[in-house]
C-alpha atoms as a PDB file:
ATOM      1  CA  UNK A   1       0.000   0.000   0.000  1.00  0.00           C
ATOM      2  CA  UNK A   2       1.039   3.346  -0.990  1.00  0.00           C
ATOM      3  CA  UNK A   3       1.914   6.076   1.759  1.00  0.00           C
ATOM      4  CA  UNK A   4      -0.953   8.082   2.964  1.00  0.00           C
ATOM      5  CA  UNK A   5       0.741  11.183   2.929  1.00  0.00           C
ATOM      6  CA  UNK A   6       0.592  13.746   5.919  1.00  0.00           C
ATOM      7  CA  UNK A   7      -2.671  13.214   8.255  1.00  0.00           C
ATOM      8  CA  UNK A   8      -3.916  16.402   9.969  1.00  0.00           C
ATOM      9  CA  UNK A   9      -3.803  13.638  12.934  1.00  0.00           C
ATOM     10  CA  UNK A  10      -2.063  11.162  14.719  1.00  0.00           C
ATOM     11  CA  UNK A  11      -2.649   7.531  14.577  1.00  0.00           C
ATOM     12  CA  UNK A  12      -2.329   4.994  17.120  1.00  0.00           C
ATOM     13  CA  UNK A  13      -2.177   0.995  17.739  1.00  0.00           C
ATOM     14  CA  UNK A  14      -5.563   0.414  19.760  1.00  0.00           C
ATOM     15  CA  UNK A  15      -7.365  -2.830  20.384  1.00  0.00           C
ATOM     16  CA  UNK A  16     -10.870  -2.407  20.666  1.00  0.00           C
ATOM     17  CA  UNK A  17     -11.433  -6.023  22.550  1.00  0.00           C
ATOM     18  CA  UNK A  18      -9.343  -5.473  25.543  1.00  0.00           C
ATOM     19  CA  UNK A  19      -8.385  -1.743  25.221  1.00  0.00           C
ATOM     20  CA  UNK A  20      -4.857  -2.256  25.005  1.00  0.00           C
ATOM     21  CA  UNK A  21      -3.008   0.816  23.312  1.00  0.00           C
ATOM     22  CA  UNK A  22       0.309  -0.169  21.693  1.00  0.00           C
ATOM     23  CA  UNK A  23       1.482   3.869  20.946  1.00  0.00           C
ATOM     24  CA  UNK A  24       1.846   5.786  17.820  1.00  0.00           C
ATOM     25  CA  UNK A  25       2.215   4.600  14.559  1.00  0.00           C
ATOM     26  CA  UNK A  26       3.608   5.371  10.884  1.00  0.00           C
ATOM     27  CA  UNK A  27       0.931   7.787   9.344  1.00  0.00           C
ATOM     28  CA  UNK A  28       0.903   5.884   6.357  1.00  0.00           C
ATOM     29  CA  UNK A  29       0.398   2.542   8.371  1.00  0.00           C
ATOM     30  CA  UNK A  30      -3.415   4.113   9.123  1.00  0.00           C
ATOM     31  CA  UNK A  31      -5.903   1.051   8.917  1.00  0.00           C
ATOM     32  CA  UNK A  32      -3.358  -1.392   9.296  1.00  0.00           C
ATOM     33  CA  UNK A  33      -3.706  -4.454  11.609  1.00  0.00           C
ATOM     34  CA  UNK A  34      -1.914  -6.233  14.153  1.00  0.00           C
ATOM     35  CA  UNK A  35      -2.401  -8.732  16.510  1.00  0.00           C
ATOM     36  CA  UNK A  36      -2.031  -7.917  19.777  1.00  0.00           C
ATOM     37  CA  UNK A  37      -0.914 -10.190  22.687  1.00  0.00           C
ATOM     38  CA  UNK A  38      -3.895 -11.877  24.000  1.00  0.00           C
ATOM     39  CA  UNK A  39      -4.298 -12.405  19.967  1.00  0.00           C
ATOM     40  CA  UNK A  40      -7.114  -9.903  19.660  1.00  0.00           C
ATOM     41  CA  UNK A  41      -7.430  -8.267  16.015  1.00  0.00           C
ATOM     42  CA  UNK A  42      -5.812  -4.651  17.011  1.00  0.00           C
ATOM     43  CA  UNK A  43      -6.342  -2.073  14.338  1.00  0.00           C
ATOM     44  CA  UNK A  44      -3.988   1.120  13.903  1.00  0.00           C
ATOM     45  CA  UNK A  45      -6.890   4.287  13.877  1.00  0.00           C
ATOM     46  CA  UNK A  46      -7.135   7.904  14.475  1.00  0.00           C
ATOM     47  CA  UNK A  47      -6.053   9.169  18.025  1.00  0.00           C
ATOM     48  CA  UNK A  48      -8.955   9.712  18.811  1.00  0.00           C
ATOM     49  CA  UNK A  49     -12.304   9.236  21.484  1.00  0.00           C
ATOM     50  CA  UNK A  50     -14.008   8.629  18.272  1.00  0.00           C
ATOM     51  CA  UNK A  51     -12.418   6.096  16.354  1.00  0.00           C
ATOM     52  CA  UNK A  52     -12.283   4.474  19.765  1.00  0.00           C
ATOM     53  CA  UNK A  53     -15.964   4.250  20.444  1.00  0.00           C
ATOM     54  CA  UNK A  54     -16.249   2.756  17.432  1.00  0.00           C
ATOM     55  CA  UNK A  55     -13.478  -0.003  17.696  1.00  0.00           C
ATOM     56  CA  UNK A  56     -15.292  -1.051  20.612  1.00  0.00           C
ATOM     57  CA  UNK A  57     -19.019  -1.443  18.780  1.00  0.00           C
ATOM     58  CA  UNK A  58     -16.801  -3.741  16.495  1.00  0.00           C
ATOM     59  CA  UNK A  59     -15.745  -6.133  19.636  1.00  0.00           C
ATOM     60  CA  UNK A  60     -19.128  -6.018  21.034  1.00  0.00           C
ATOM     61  CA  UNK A  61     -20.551  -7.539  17.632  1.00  0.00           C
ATOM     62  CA  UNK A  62     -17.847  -9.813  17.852  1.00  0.00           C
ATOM     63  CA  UNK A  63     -18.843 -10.614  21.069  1.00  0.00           C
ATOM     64  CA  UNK A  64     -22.396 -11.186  19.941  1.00  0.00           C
ATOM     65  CA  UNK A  65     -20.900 -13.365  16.856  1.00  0.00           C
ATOM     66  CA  UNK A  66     -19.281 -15.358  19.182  1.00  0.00           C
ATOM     67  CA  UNK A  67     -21.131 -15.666  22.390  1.00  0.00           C
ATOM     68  CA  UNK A  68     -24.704 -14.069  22.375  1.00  0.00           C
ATOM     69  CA  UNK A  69     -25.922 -14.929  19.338  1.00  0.00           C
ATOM     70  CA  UNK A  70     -28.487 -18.569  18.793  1.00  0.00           C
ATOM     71  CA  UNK A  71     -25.753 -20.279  17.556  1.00  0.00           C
ATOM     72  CA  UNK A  72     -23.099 -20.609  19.995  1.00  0.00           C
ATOM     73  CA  UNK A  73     -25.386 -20.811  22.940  1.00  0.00           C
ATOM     74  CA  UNK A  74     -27.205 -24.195  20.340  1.00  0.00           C
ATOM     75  CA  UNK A  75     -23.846 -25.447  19.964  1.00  0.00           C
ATOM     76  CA  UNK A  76     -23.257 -25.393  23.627  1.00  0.00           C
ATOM     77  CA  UNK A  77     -26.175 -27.917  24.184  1.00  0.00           C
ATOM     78  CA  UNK A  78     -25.743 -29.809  20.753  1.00  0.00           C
ATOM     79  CA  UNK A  79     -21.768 -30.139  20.198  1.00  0.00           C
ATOM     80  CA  UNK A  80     -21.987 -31.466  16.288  1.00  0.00           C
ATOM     81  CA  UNK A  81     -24.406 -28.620  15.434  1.00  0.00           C
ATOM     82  CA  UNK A  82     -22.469 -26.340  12.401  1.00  0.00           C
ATOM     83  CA  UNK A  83     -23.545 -23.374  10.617  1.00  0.00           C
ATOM     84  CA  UNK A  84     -25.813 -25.850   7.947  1.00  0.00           C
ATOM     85  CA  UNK A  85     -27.884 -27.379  10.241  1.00  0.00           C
ATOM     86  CA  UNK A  86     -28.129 -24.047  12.527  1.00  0.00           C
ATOM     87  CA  UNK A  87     -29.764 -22.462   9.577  1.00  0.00           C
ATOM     88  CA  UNK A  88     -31.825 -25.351   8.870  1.00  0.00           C
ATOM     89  CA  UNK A  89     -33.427 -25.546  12.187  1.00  0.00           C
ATOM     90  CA  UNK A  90     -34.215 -21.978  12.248  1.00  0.00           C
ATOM     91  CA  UNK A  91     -36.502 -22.092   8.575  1.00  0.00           C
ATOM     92  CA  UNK A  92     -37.865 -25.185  10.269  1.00  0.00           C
ATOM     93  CA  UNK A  93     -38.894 -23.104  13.389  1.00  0.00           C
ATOM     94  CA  UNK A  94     -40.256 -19.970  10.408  1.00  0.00           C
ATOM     95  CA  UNK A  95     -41.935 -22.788   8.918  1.00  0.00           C
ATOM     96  CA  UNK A  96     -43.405 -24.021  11.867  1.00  0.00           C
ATOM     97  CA  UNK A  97     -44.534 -20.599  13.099  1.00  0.00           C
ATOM     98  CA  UNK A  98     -46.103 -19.989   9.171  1.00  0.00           C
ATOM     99  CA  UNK A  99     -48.085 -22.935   9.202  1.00  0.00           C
ATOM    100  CA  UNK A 100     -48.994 -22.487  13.292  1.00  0.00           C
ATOM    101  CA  UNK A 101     -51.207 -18.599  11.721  1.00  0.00           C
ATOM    102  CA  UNK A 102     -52.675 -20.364   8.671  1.00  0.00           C
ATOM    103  CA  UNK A 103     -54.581 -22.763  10.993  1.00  0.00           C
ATOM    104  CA  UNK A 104     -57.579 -21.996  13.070  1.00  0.00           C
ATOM    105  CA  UNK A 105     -56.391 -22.657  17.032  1.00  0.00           C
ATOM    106  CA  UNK A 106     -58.255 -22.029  20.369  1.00  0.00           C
ATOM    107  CA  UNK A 107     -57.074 -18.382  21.132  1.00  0.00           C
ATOM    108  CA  UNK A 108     -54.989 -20.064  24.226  1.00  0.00           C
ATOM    109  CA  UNK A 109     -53.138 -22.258  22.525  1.00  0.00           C
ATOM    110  CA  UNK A 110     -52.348 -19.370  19.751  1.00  0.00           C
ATOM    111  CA  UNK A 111     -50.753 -16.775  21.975  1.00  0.00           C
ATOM    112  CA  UNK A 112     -48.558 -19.413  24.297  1.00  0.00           C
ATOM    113  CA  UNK A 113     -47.530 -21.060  20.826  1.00  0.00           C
ATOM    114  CA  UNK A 114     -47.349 -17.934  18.758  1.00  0.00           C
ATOM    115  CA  UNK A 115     -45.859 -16.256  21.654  1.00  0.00           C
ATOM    116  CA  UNK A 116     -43.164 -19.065  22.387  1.00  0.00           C
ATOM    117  CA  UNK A 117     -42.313 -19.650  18.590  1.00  0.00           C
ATOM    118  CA  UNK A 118     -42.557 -15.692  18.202  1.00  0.00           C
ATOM    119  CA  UNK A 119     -39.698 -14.833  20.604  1.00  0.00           C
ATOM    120  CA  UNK A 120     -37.175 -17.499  18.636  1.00  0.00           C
ATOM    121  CA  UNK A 121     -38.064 -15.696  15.464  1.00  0.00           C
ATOM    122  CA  UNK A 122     -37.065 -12.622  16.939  1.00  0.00           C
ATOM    123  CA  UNK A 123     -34.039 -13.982  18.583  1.00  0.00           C
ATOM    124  CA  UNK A 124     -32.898 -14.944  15.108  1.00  0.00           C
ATOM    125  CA  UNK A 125     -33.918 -11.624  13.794  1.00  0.00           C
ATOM    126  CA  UNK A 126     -32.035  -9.839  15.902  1.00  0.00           C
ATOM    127  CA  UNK A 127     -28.690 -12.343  15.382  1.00  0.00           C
ATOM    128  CA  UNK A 128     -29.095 -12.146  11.272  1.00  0.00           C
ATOM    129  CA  UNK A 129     -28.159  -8.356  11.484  1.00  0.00           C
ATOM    130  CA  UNK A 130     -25.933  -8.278  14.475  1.00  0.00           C
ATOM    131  CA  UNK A 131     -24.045 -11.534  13.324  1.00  0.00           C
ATOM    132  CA  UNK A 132     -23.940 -10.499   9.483  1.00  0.00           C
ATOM    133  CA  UNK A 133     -22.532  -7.140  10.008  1.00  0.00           C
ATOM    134  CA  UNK A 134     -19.699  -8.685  12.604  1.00  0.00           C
ATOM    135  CA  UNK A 135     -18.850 -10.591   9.552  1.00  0.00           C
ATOM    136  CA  UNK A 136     -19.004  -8.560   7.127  1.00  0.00           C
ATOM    137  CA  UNK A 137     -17.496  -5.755   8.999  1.00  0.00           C
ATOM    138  CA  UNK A 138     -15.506  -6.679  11.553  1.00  0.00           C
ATOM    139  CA  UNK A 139     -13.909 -10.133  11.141  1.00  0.00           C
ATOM    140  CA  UNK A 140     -13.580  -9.394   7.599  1.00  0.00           C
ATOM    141  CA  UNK A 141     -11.748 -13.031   6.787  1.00  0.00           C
ATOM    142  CA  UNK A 142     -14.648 -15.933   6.323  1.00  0.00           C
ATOM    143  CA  UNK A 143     -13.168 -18.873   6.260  1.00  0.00           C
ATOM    144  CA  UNK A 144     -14.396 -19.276   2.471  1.00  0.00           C
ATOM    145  CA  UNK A 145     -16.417 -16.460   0.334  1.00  0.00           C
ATOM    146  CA  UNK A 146     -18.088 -18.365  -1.431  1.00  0.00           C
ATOM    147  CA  UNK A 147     -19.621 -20.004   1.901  1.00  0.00           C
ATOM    148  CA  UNK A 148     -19.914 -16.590   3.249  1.00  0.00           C
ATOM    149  CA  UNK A 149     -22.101 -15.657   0.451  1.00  0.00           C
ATOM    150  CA  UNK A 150     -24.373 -18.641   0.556  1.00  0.00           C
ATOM    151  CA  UNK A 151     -25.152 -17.886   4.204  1.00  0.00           C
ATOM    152  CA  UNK A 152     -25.894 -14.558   4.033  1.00  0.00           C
ATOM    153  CA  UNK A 153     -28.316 -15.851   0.882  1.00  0.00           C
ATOM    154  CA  UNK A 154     -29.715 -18.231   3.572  1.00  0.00           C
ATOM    155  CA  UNK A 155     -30.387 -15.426   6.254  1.00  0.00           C
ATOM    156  CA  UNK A 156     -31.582 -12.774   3.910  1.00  0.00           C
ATOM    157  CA  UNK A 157     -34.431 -15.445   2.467  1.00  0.00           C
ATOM    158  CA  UNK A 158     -35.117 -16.155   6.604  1.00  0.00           C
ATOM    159  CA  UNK A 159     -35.873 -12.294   6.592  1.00  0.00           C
ATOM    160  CA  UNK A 160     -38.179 -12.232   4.239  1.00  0.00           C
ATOM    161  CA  UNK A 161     -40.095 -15.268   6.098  1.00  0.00           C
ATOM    162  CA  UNK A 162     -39.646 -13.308   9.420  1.00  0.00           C
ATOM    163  CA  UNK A 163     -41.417 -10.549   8.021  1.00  0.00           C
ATOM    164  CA  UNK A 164     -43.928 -12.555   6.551  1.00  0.00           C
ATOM    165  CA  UNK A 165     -44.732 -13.829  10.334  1.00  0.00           C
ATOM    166  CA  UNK A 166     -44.968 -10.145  11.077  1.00  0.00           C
ATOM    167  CA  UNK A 167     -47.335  -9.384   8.904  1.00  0.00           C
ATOM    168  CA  UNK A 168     -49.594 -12.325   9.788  1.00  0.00           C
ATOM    169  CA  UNK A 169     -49.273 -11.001  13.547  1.00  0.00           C
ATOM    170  CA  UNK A 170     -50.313  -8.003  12.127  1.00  0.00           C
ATOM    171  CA  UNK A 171     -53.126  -9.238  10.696  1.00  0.00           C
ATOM    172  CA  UNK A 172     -54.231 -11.176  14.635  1.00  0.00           C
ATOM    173  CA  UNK A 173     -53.964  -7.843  16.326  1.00  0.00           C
ATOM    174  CA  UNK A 174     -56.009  -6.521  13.294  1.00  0.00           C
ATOM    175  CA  UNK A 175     -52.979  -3.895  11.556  1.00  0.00           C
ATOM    176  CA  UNK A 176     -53.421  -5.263   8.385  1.00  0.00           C
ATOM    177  CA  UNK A 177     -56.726  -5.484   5.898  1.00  0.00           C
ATOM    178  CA  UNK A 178     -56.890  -8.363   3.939  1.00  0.00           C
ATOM    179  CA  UNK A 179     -60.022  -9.991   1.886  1.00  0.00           C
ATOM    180  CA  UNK A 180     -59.034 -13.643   1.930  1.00  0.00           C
ATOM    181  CA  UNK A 181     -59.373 -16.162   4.187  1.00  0.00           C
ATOM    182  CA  UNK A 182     -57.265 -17.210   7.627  1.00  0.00           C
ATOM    183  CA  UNK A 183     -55.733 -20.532   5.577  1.00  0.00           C
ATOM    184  CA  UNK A 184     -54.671 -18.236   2.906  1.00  0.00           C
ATOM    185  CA  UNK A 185     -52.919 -15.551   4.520  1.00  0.00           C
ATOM    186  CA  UNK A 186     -49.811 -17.322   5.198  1.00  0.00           C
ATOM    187  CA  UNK A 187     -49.155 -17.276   1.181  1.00  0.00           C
ATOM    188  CA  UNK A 188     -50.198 -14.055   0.851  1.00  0.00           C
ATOM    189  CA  UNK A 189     -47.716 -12.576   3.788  1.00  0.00           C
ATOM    190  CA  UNK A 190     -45.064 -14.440   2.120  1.00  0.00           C
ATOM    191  CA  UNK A 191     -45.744 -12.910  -1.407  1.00  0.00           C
ATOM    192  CA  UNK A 192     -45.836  -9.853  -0.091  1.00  0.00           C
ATOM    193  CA  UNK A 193     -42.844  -9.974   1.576  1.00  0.00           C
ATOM    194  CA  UNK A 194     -40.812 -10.953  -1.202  1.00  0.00           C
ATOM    195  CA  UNK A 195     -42.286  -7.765  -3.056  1.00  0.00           C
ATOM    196  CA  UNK A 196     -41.707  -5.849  -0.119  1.00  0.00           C
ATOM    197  CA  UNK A 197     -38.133  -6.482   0.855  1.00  0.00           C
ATOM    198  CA  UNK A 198     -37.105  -6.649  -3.606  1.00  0.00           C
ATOM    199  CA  UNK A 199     -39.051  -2.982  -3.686  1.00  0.00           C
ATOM    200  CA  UNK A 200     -41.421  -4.674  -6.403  1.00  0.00           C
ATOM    201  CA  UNK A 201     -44.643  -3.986  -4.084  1.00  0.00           C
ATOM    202  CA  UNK A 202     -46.548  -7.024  -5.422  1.00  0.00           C
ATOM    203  CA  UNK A 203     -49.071  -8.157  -2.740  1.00  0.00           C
ATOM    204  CA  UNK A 204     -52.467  -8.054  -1.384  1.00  0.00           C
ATOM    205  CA  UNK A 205     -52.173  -6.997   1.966  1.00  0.00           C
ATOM    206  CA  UNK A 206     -52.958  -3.676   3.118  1.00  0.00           C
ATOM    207  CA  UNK A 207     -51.038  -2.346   5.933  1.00  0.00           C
ATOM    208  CA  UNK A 208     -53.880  -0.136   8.222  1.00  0.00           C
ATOM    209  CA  UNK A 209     -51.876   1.771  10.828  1.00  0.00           C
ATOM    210  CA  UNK A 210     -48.755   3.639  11.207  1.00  0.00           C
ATOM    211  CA  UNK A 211     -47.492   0.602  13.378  1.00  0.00           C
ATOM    212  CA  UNK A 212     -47.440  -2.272  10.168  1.00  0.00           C
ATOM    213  CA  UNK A 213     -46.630   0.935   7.732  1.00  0.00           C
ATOM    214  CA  UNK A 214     -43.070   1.281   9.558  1.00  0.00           C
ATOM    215  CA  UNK A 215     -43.153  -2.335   9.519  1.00  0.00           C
ATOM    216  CA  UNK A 216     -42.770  -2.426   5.737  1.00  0.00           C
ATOM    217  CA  UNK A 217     -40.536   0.737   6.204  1.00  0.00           C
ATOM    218  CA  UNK A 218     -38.042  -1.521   8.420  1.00  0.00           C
ATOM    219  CA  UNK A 219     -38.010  -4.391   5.789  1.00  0.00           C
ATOM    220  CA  UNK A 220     -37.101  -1.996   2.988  1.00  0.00           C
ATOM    221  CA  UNK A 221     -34.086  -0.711   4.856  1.00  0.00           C
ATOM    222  CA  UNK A 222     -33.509  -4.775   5.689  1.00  0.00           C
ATOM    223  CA  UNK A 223     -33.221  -5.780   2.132  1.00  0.00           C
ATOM    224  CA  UNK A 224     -31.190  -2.545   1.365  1.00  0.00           C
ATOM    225  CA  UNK A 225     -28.841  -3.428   3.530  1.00  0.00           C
ATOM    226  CA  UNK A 226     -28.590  -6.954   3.079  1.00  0.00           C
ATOM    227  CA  UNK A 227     -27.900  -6.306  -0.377  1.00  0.00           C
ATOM    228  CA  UNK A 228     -24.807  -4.022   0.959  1.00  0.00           C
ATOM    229  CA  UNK A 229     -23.374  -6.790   3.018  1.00  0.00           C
ATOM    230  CA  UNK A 230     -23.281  -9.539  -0.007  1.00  0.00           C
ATOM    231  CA  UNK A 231     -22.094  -7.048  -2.398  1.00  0.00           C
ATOM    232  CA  UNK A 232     -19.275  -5.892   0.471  1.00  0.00           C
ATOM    233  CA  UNK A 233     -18.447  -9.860   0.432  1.00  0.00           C
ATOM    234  CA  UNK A 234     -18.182 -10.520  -2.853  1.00  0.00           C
ATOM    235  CA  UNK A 235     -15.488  -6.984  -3.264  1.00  0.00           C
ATOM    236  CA  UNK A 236     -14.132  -8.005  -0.351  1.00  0.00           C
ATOM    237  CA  UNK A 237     -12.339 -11.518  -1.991  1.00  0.00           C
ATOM    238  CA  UNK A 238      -9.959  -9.310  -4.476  1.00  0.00           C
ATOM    239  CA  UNK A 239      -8.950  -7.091  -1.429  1.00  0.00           C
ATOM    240  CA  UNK A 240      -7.793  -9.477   1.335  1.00  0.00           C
ATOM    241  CA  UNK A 241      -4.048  -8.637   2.907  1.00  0.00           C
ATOM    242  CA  UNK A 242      -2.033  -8.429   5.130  1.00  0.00           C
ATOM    243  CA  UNK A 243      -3.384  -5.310   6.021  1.00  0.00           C
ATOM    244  CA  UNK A 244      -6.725  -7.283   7.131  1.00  0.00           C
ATOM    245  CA  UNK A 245      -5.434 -10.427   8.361  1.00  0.00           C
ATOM    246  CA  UNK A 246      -3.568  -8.180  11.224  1.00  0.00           C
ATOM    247  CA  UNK A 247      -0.012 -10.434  10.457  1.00  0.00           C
ATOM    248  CA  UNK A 248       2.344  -7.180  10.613  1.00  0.00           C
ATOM    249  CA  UNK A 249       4.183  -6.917  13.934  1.00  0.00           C
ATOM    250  CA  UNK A 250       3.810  -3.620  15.880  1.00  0.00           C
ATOM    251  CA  UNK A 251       7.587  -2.842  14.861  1.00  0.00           C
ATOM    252  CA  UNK A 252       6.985  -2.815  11.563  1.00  0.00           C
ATOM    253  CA  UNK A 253       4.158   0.494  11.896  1.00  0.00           C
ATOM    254  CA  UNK A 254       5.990   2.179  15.050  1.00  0.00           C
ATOM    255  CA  UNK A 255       6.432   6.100  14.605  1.00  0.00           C
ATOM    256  CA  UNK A 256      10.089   6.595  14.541  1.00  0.00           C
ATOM    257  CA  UNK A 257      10.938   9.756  16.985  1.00  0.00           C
ATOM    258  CA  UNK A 258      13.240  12.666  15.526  1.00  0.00           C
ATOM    259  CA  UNK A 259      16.618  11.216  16.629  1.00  0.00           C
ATOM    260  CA  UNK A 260      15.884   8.189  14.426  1.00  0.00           C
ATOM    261  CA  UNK A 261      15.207   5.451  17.482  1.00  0.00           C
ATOM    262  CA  UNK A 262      11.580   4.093  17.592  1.00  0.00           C
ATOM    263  CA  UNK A 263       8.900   5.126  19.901  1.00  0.00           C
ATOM    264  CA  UNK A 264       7.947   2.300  22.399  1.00  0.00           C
ATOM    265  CA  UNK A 265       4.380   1.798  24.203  1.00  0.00           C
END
């Protein structure tokens, strides 16, 4: 990588997972990465509170990633579990939860089942965007793009079924208008929610409050952003270095002080 040039800053060796500062650095080493001892991926940033803060968002989604999201605390209680059949349980949970509003239940039964399977869904909804954009954005190194890419596939078309349970809550608590019948509805949410999150708009449902309107607001921005991550993946397989892996040694991007000797942390 070329030389930045002169920086109206200074930047420093920080690492965002323990807080461990390493001292300045080499202007034109800005953005590299290093490891640091407890093998944390330390990043060289602006001295700044700033680029701080944000270093740190970036080790609590790796934290998430790693710890709070479904899928380690599955693999805790079901040790051969991988990432294949993790996503596989979780469509058979959306399909579950689909087939649980097309059918007519005693009102009981509906809200502790919907309510149970609801909470999972949400659980998962909640890990797809925190987990994808630790990824994406902060690990930065899959262990093979073209896997990478297939997951995210797999999570963005469990997004669209989320939001097609959404819509059929919607329609329970009486937030959406629809003409059909109850058995029909499930199809219906799902059609629409394909429209919705490719910005077609095909669909019969008719959102009736402010409340399901932002709800269809929130899946736009979804499959906006979804499409951001898988297009950041694919770039991202040309641009892998040593810069991202974090394999220089802190030597190599220490500041050297005016009498020539380099500045220590």
């Amino acid at each position: 990588m070329s030389a930045t040039g002169t920086l109206p800053f200074e930047v420093r060796g920080y690492c965002g997972t323990c807080g461990k500062e390493f001292g300045t650095a080499k202007p034109s080493c800005y953005g590299y990465r290093v490891r640091c001892a407890d093998g944390h991926l330390a990043q060289v940033i602006a001295a700044g509170a700033t680029a701080s803060w944000w270093l740190r968002r970036e080790a609590w989604l790796l934290r998430w990633q790693t710890t709070y999201s479904p899928f380690p605390v599955l693999c805790s209680v079901f040790r051969s579990l991988d990432a294949g059949a993790y996503l596989v349980a979780y469509f058979a949970v959306l399909v579950l939860a689909l087939l649980l509003e097309g059918i007519a239940l005693p009102p009981l039964f509906r809200w502790v089942t919907g309510g149970t399977v609801g909470l999972l869904i949400i659980w998962r909804f909640i890990d797809v965007f925190l987990s994808n954009t630790s990824i994406n954005f902060t690990t930065r190194f899959p262990q093979s793009p073209l896997r990478s890419v297939a997951l995210s596939v797999a999570a963005y078309m469990q997004i669209v079924l989320c939001y097609a349970y959404f819509y059929c809550v919607l329609n329970d608590i009486g937030q959406v208008k629809y003409a059909g019948s109850r058995s029909d509805i499930v199809g219906e949410a799902i059609y629409y929610s394909f429209g919705t999150i490719t910005t077609v708009g095909r669909g019969d449902l008719t959102l009736a409050g402010y409340f399901g309107k932002s709800i269809v607001i929130s899946e736009l921005l979804a499959g906006l952003y979804f499409v951001v991550i898988i297009i950041a993946q694919v770039s991202s397989w040309s641009t892998l270095s040593k810069i991202e892996l974090g394999t220089f040694q802190w030597d190599e991007l220490q500041r050297d002080r005016p009498d020539g000797h380099e500045v220590r942390a």
